[in-house]
PDB file of N, CA and C in Angstrom:
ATOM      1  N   UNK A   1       6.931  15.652 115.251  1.00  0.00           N
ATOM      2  CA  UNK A   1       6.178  14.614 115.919  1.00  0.00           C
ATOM      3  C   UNK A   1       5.225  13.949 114.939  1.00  0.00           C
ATOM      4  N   UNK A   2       5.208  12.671 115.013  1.00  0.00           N
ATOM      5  CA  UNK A   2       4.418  11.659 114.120  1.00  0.00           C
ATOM      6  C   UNK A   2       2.923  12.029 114.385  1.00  0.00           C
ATOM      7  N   UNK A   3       2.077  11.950 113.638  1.00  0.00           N
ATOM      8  CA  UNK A   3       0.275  11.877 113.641  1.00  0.00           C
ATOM      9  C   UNK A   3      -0.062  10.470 113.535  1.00  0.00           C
ATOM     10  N   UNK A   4      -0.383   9.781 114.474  1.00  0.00           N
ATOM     11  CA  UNK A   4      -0.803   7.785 113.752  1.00  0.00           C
ATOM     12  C   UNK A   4      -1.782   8.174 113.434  1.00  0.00           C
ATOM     13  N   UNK A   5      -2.811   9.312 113.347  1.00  0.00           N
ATOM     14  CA  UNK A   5      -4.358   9.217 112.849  1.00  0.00           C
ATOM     15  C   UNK A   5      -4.486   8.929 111.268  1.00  0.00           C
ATOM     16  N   UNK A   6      -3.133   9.434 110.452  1.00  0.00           N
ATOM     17  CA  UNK A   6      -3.771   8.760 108.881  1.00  0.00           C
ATOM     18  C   UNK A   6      -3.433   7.482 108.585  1.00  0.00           C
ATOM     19  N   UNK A   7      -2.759   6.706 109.678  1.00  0.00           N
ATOM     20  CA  UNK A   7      -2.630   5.060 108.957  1.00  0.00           C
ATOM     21  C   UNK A   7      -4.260   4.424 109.602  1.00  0.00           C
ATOM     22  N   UNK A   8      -4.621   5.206 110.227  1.00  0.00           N
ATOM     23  CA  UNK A   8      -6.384   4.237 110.404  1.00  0.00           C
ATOM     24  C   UNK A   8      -6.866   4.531 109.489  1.00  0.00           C
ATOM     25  N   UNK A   9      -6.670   5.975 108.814  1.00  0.00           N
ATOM     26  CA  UNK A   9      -7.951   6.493 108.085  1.00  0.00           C
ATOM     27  C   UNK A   9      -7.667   5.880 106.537  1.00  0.00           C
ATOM     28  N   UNK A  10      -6.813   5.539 106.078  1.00  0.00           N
ATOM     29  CA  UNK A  10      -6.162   5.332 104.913  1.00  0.00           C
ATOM     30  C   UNK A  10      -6.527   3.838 105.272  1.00  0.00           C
ATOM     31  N   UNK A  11      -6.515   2.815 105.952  1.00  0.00           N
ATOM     32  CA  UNK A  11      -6.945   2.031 106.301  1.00  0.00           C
ATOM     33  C   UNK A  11      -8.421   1.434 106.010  1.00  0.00           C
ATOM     34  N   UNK A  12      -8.970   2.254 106.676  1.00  0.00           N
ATOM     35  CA  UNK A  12     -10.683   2.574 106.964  1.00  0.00           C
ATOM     36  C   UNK A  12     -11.180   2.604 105.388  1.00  0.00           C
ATOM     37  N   UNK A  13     -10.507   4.009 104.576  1.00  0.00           N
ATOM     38  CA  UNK A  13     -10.997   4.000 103.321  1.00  0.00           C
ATOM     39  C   UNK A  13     -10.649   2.766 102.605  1.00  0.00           C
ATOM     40  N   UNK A  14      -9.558   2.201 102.682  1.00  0.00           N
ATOM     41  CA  UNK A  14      -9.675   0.736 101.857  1.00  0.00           C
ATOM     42  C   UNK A  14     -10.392  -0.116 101.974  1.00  0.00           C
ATOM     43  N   UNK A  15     -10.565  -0.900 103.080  1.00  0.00           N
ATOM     44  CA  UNK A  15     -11.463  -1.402 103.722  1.00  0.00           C
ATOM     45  C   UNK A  15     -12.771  -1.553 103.219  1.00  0.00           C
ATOM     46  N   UNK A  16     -12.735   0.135 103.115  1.00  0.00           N
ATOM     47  CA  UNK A  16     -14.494   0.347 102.341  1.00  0.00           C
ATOM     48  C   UNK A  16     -14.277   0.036 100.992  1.00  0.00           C
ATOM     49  N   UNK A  17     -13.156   0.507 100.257  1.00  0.00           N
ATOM     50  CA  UNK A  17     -12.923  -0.007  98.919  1.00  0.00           C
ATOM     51  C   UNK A  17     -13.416  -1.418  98.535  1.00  0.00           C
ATOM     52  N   UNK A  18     -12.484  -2.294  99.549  1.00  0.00           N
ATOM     53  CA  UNK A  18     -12.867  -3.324  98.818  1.00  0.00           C
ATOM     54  C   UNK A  18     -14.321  -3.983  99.391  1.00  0.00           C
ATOM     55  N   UNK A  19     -14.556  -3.429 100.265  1.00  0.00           N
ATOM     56  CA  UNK A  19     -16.357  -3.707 100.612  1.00  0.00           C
ATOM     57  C   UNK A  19     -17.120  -3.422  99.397  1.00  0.00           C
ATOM     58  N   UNK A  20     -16.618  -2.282  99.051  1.00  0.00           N
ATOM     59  CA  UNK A  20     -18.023  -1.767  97.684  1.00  0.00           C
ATOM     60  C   UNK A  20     -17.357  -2.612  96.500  1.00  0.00           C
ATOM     61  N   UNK A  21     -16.058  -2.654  96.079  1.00  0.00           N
ATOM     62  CA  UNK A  21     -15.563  -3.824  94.950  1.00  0.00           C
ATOM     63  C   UNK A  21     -16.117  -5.181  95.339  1.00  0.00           C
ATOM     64  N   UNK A  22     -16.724  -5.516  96.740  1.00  0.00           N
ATOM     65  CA  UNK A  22     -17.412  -6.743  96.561  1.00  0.00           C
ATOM     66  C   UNK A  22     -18.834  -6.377  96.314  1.00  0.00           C
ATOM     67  N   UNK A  23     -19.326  -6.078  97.047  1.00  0.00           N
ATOM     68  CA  UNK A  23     -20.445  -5.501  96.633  1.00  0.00           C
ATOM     69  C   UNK A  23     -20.955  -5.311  95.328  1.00  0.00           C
ATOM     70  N   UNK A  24     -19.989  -4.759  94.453  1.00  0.00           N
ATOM     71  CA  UNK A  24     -20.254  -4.736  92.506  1.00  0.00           C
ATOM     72  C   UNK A  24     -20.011  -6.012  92.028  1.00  0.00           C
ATOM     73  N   UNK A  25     -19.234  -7.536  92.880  1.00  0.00           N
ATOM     74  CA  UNK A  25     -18.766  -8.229  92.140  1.00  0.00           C
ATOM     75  C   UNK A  25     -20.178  -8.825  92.650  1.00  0.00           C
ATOM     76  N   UNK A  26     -20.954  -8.754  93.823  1.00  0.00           N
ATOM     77  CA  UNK A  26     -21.834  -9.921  93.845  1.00  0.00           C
ATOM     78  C   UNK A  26     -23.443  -9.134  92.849  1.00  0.00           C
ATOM     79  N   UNK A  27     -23.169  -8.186  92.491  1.00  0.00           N
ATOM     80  CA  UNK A  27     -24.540  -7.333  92.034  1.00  0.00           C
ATOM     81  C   UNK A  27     -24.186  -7.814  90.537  1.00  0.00           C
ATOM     82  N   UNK A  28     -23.605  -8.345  90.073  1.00  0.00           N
ATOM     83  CA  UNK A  28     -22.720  -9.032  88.726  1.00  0.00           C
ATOM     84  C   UNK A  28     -22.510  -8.034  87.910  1.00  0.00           C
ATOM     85  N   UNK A  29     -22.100  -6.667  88.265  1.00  0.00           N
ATOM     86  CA  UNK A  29     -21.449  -5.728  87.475  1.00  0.00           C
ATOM     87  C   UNK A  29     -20.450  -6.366  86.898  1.00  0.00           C
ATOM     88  N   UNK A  30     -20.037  -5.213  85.362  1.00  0.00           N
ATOM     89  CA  UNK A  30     -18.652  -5.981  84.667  1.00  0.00           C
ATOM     90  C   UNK A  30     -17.232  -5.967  85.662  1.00  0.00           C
ATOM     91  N   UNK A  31     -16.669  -6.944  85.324  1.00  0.00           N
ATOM     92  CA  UNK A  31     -15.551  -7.305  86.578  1.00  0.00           C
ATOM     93  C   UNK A  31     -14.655  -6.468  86.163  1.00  0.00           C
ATOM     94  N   UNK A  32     -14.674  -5.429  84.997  1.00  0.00           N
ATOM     95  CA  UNK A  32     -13.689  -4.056  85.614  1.00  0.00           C
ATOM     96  C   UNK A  32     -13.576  -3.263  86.439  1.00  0.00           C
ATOM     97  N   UNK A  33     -14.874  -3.136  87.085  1.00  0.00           N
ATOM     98  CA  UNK A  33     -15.378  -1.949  87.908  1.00  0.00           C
ATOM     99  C   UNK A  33     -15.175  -2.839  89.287  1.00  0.00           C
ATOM    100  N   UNK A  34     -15.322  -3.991  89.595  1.00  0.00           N
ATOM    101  CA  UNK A  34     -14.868  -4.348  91.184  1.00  0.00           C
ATOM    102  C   UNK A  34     -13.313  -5.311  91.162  1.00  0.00           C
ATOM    103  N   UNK A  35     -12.805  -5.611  90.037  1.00  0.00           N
ATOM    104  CA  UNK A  35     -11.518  -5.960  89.783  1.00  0.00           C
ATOM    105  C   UNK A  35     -10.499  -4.721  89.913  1.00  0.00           C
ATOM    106  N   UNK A  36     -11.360  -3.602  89.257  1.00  0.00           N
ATOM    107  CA  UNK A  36     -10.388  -2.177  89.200  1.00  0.00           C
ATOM    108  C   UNK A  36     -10.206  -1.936  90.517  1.00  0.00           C
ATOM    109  N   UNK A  37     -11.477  -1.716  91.495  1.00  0.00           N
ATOM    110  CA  UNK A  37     -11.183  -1.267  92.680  1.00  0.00           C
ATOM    111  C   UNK A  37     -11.212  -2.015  93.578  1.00  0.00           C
ATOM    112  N   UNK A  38     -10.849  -3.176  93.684  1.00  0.00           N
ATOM    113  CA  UNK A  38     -10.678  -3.869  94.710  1.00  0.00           C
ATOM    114  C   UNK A  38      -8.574  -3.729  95.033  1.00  0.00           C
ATOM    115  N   UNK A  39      -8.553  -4.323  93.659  1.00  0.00           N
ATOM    116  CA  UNK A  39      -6.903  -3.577  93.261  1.00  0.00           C
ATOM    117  C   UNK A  39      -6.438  -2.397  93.908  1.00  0.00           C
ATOM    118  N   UNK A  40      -7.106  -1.461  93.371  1.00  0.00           N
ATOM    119  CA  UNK A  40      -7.085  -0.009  94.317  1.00  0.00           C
ATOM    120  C   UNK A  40      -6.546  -0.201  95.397  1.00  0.00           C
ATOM    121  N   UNK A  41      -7.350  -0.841  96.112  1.00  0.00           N
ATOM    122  CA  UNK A  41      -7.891  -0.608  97.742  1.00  0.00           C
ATOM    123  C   UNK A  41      -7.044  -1.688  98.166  1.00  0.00           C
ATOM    124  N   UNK A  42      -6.587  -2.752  97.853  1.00  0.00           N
ATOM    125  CA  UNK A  42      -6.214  -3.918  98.397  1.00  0.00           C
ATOM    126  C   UNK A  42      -4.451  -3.701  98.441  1.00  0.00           C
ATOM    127  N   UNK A  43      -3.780  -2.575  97.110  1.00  0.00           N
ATOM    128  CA  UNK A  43      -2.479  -2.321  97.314  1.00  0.00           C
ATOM    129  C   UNK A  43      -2.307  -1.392  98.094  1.00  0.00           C
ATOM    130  N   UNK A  44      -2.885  -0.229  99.135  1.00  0.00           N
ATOM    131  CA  UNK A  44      -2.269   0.006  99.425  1.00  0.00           C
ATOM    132  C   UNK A  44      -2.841  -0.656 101.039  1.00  0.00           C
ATOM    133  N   UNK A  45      -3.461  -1.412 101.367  1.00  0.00           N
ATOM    134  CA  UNK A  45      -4.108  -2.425 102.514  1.00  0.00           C
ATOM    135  C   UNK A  45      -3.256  -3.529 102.956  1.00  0.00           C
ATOM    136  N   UNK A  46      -2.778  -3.848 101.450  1.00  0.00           N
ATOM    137  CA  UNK A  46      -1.632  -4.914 102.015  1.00  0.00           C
ATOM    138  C   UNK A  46      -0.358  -4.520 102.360  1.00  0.00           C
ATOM    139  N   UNK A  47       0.198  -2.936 101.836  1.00  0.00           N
ATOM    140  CA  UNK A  47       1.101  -2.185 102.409  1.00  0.00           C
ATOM    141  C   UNK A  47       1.270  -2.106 104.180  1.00  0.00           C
ATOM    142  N   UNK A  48       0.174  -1.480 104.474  1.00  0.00           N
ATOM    143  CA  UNK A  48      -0.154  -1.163 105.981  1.00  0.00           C
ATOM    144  C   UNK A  48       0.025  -2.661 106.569  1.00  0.00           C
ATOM    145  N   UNK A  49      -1.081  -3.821 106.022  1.00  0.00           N
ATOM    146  CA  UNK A  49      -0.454  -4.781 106.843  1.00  0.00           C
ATOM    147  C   UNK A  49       0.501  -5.900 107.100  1.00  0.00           C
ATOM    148  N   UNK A  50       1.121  -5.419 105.941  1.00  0.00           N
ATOM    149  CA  UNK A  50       3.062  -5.984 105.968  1.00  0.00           C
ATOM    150  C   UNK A  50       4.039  -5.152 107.215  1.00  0.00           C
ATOM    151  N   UNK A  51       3.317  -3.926 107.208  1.00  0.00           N
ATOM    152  CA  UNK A  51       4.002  -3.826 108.575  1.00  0.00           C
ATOM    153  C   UNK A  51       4.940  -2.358 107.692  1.00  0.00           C
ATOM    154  N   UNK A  52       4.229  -1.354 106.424  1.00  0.00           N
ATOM    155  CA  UNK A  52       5.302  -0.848 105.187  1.00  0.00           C
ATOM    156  C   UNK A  52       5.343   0.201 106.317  1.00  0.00           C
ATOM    157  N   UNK A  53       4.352   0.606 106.710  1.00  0.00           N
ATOM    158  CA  UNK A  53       4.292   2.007 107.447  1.00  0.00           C
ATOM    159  C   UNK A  53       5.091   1.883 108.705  1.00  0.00           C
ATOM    160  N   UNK A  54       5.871   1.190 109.529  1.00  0.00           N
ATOM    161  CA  UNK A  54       6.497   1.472 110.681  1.00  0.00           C
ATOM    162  C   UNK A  54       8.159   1.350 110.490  1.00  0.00           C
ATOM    163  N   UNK A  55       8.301   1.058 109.377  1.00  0.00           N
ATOM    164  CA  UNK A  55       9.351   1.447 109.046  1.00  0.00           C
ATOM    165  C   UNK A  55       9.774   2.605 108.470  1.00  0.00           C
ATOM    166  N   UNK A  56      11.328   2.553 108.258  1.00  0.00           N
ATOM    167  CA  UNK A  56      11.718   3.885 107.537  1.00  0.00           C
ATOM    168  C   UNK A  56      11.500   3.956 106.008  1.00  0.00           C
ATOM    169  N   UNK A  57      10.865   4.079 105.122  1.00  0.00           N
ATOM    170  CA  UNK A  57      10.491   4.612 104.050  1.00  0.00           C
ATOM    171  C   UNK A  57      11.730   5.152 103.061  1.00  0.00           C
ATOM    172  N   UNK A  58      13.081   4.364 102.200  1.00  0.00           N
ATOM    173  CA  UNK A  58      14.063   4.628 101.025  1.00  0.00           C
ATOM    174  C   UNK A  58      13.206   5.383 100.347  1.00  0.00           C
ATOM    175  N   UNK A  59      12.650   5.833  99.393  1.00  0.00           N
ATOM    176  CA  UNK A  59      12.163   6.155  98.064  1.00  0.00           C
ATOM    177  C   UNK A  59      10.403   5.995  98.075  1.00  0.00           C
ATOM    178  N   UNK A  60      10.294   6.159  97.090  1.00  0.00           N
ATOM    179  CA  UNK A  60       8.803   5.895  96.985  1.00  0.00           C
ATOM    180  C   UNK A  60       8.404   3.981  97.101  1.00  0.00           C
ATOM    181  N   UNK A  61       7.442   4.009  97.605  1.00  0.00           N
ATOM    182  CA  UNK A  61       6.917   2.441  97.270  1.00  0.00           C
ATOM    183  C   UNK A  61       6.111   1.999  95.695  1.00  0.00           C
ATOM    184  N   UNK A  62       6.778   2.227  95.088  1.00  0.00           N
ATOM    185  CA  UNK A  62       6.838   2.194  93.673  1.00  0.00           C
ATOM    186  C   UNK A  62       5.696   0.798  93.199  1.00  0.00           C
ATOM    187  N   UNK A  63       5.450  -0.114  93.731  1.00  0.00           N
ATOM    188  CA  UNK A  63       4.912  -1.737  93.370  1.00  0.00           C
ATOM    189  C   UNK A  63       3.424  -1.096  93.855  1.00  0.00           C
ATOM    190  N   UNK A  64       3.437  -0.645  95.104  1.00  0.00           N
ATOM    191  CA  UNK A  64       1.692  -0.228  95.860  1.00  0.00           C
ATOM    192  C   UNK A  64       1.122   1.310  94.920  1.00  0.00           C
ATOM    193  N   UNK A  65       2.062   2.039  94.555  1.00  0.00           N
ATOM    194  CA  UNK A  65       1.685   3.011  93.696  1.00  0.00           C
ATOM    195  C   UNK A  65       1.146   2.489  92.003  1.00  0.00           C
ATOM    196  N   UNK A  66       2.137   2.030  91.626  1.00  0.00           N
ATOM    197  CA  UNK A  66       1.863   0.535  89.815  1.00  0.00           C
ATOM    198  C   UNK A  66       0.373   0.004  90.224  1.00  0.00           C
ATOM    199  N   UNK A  67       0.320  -0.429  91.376  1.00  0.00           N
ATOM    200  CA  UNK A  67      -0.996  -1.551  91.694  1.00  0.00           C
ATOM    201  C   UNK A  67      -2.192  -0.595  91.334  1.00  0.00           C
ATOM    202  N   UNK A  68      -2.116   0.026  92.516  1.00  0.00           N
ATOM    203  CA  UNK A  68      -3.559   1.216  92.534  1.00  0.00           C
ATOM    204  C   UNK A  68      -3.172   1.995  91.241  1.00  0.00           C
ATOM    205  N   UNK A  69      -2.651   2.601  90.468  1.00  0.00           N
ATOM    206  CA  UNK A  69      -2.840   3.215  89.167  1.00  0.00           C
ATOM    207  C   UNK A  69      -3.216   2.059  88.206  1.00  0.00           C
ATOM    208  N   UNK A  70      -2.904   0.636  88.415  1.00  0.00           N
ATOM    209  CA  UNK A  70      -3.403  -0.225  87.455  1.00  0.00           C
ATOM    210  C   UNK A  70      -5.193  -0.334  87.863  1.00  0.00           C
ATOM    211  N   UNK A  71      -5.021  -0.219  89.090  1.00  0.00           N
ATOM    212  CA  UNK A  71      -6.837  -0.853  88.839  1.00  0.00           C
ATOM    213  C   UNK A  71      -7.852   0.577  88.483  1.00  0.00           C
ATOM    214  N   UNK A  72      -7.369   1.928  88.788  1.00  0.00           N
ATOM    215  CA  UNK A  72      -7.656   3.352  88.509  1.00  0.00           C
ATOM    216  C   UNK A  72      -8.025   2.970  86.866  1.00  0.00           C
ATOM    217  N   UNK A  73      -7.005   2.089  86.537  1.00  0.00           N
ATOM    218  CA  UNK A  73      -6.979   1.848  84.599  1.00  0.00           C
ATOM    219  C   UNK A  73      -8.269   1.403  84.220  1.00  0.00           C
ATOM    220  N   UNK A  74      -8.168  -0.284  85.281  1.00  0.00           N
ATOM    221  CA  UNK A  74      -9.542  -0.971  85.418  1.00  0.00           C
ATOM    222  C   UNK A  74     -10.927   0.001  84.578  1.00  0.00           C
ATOM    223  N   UNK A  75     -10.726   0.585  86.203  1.00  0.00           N
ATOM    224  CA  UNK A  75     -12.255   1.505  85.918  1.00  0.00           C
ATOM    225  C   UNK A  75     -12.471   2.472  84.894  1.00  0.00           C
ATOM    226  N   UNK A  76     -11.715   3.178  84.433  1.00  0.00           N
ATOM    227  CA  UNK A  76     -11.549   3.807  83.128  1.00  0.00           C
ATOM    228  C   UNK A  76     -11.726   2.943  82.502  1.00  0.00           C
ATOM    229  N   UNK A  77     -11.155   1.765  81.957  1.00  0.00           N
ATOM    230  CA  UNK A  77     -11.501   0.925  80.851  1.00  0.00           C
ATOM    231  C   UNK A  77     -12.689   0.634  80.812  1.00  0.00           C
ATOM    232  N   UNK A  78     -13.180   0.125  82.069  1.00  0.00           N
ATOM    233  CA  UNK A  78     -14.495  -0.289  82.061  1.00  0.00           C
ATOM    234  C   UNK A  78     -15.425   0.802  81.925  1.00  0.00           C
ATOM    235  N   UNK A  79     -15.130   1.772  82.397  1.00  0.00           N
ATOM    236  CA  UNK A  79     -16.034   3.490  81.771  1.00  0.00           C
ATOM    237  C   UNK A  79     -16.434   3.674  80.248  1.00  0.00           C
ATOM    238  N   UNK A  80     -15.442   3.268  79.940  1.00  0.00           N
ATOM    239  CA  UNK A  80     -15.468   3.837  78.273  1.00  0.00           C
ATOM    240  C   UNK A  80     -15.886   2.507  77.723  1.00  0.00           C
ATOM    241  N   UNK A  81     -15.547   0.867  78.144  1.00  0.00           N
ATOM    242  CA  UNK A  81     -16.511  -0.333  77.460  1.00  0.00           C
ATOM    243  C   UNK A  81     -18.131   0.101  77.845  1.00  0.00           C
ATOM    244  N   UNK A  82     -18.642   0.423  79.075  1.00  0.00           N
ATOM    245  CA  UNK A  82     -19.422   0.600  79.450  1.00  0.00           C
ATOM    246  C   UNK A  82     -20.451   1.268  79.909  1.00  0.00           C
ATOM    247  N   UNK A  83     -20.020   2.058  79.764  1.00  0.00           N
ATOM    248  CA  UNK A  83     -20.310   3.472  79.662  1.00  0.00           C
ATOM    249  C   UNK A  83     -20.358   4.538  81.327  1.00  0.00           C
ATOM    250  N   UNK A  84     -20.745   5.562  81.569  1.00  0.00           N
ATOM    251  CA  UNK A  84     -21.018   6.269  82.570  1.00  0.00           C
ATOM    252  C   UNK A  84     -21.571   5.910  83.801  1.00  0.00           C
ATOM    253  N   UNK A  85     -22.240   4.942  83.646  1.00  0.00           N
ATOM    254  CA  UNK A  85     -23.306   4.070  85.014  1.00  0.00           C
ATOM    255  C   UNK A  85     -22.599   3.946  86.317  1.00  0.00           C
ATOM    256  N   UNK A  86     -20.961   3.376  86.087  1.00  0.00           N
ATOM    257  CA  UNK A  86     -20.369   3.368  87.020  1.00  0.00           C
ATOM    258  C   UNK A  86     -18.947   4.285  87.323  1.00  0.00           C
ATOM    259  N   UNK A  87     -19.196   5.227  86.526  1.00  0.00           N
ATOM    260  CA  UNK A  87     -17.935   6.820  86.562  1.00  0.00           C
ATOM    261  C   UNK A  87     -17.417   6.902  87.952  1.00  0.00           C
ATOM    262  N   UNK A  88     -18.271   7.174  89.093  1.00  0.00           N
ATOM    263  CA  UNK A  88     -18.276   6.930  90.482  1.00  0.00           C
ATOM    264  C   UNK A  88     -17.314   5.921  90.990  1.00  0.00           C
ATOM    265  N   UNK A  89     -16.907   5.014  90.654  1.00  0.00           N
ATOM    266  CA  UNK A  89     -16.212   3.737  90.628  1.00  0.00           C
ATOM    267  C   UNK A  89     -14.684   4.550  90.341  1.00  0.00           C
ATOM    268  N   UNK A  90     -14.567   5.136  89.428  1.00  0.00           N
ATOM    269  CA  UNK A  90     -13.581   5.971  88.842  1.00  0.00           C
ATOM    270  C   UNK A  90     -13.485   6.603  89.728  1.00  0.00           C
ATOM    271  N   UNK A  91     -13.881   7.387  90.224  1.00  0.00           N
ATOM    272  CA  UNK A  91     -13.933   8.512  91.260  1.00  0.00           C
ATOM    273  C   UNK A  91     -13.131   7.929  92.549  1.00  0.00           C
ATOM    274  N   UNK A  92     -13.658   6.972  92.874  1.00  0.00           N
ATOM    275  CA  UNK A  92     -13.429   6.333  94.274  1.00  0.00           C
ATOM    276  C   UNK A  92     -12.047   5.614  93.978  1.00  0.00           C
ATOM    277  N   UNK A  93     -11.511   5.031  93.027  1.00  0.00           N
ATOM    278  CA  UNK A  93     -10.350   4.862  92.917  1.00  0.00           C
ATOM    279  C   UNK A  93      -9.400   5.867  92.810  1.00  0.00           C
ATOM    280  N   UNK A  94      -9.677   6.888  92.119  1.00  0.00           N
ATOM    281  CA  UNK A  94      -8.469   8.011  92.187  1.00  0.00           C
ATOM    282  C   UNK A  94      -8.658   8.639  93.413  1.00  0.00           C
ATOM    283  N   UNK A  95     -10.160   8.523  94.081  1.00  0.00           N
ATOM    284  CA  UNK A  95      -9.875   9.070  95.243  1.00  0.00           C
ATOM    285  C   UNK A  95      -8.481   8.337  96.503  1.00  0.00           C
ATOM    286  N   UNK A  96      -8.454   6.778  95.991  1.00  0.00           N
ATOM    287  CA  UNK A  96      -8.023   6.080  97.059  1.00  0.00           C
ATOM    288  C   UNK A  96      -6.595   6.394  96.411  1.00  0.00           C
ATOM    289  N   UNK A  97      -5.975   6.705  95.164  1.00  0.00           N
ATOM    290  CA  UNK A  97      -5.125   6.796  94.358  1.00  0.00           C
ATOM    291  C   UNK A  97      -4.445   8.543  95.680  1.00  0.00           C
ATOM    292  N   UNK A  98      -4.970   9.364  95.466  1.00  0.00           N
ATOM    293  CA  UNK A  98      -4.478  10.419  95.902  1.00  0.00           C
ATOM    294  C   UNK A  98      -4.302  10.592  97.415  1.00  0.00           C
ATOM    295  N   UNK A  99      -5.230   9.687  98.195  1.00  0.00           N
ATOM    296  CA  UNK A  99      -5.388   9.444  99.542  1.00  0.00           C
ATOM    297  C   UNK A  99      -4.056   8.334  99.511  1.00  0.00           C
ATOM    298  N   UNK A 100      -3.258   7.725  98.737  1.00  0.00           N
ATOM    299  CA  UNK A 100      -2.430   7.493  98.847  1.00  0.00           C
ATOM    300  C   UNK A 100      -1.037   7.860  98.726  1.00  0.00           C
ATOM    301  N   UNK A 101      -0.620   8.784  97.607  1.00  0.00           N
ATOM    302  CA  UNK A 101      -0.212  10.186  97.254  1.00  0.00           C
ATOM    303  C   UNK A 101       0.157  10.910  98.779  1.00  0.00           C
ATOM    304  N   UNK A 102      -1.038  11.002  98.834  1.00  0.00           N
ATOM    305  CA  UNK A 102      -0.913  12.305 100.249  1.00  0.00           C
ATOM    306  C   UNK A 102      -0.182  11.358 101.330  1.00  0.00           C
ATOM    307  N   UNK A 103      -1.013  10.388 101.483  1.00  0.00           N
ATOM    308  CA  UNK A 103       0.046   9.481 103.023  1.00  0.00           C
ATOM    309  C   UNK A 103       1.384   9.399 103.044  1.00  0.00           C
ATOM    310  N   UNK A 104       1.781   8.813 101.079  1.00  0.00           N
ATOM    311  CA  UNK A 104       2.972   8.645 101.387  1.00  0.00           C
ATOM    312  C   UNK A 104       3.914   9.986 101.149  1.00  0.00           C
ATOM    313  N   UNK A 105       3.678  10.448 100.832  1.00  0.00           N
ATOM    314  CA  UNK A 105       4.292  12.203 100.932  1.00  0.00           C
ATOM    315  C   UNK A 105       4.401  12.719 102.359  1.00  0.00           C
ATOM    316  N   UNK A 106       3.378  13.037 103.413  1.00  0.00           N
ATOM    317  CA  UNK A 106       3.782  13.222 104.468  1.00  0.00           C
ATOM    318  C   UNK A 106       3.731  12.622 105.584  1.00  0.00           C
ATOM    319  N   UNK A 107       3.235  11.954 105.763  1.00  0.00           N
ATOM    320  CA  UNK A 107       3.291  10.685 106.432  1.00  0.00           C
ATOM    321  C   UNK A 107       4.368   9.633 106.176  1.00  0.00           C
ATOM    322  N   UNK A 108       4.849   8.873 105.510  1.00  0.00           N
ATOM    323  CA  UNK A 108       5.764   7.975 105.697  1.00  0.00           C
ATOM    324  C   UNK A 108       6.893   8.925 105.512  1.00  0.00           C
ATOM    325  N   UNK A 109       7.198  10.316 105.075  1.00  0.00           N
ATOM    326  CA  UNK A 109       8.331  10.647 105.226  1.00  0.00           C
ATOM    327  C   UNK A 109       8.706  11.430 105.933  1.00  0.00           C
ATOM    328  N   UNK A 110       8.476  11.296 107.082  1.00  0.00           N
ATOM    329  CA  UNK A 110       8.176  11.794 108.505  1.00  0.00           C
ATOM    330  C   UNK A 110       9.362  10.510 109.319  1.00  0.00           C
ATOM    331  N   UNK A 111      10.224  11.436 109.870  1.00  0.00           N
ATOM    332  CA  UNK A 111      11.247  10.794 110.582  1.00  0.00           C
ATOM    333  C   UNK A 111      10.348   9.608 111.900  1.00  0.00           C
ATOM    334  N   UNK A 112      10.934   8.305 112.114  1.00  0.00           N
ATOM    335  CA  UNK A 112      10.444   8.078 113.332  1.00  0.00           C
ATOM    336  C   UNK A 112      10.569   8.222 114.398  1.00  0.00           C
ATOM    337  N   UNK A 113       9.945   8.378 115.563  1.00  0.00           N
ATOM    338  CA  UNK A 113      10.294   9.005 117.028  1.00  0.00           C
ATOM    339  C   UNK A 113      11.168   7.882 117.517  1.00  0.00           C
TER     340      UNK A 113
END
């Protein structure tokens, strides 16, 4: 039997992603740190609302996984131009990185009812 409770929550956390990636872009942080995670948060956001999750799931979604490991890059890059101030930024992308990991592992490959 299906759980719909992690397509809100996986949802919810993006959402906030790209709230706080705006949030750094209007505080005029360097645009790695809200370019990185807005990226994050926005591939796997636009997944959910294409409609990726109510279908049946071939293989991995390979393009929304590339996206969010590219902006994960973002913030690392911008870590090491910039130093430690915004590490946290890092954090919150691999967090959204593995919170994506996990969905699509058991969650989308979960037969539909």
């Amino acid at each position: 039997m299906r759980h719909h409770w992690p397509t809100p929550v996986l949802t919810l956390a993006c959402l906030a992603g790209l709230g706080l990636a705006g949030w750094l872009f209007a505080q005029s942080q360097p645009w790695l740190f809200s370019a990185g995670l807005a990226l994050a948060a926005a591939a796997p956001l636009g997944f959910l609302l294409m409609g990726g999750h109510n279908q049946e799931v071939q293989g991995h979604p390979v393009l929304v996984s590339v996206l969010l490991g590219l902006g994960c890059v973002f913030t690392l890059v911008g870590v090491q131009r910039f130093g430690d101030t915004f590490r946290w930024v890092t954090g919150l992308a691999l967090l959204l990185l593995a919170g994506w990991m996990l969905y699509q592992r058991y969650y989308l490959r979960q037969p539909h009812d």
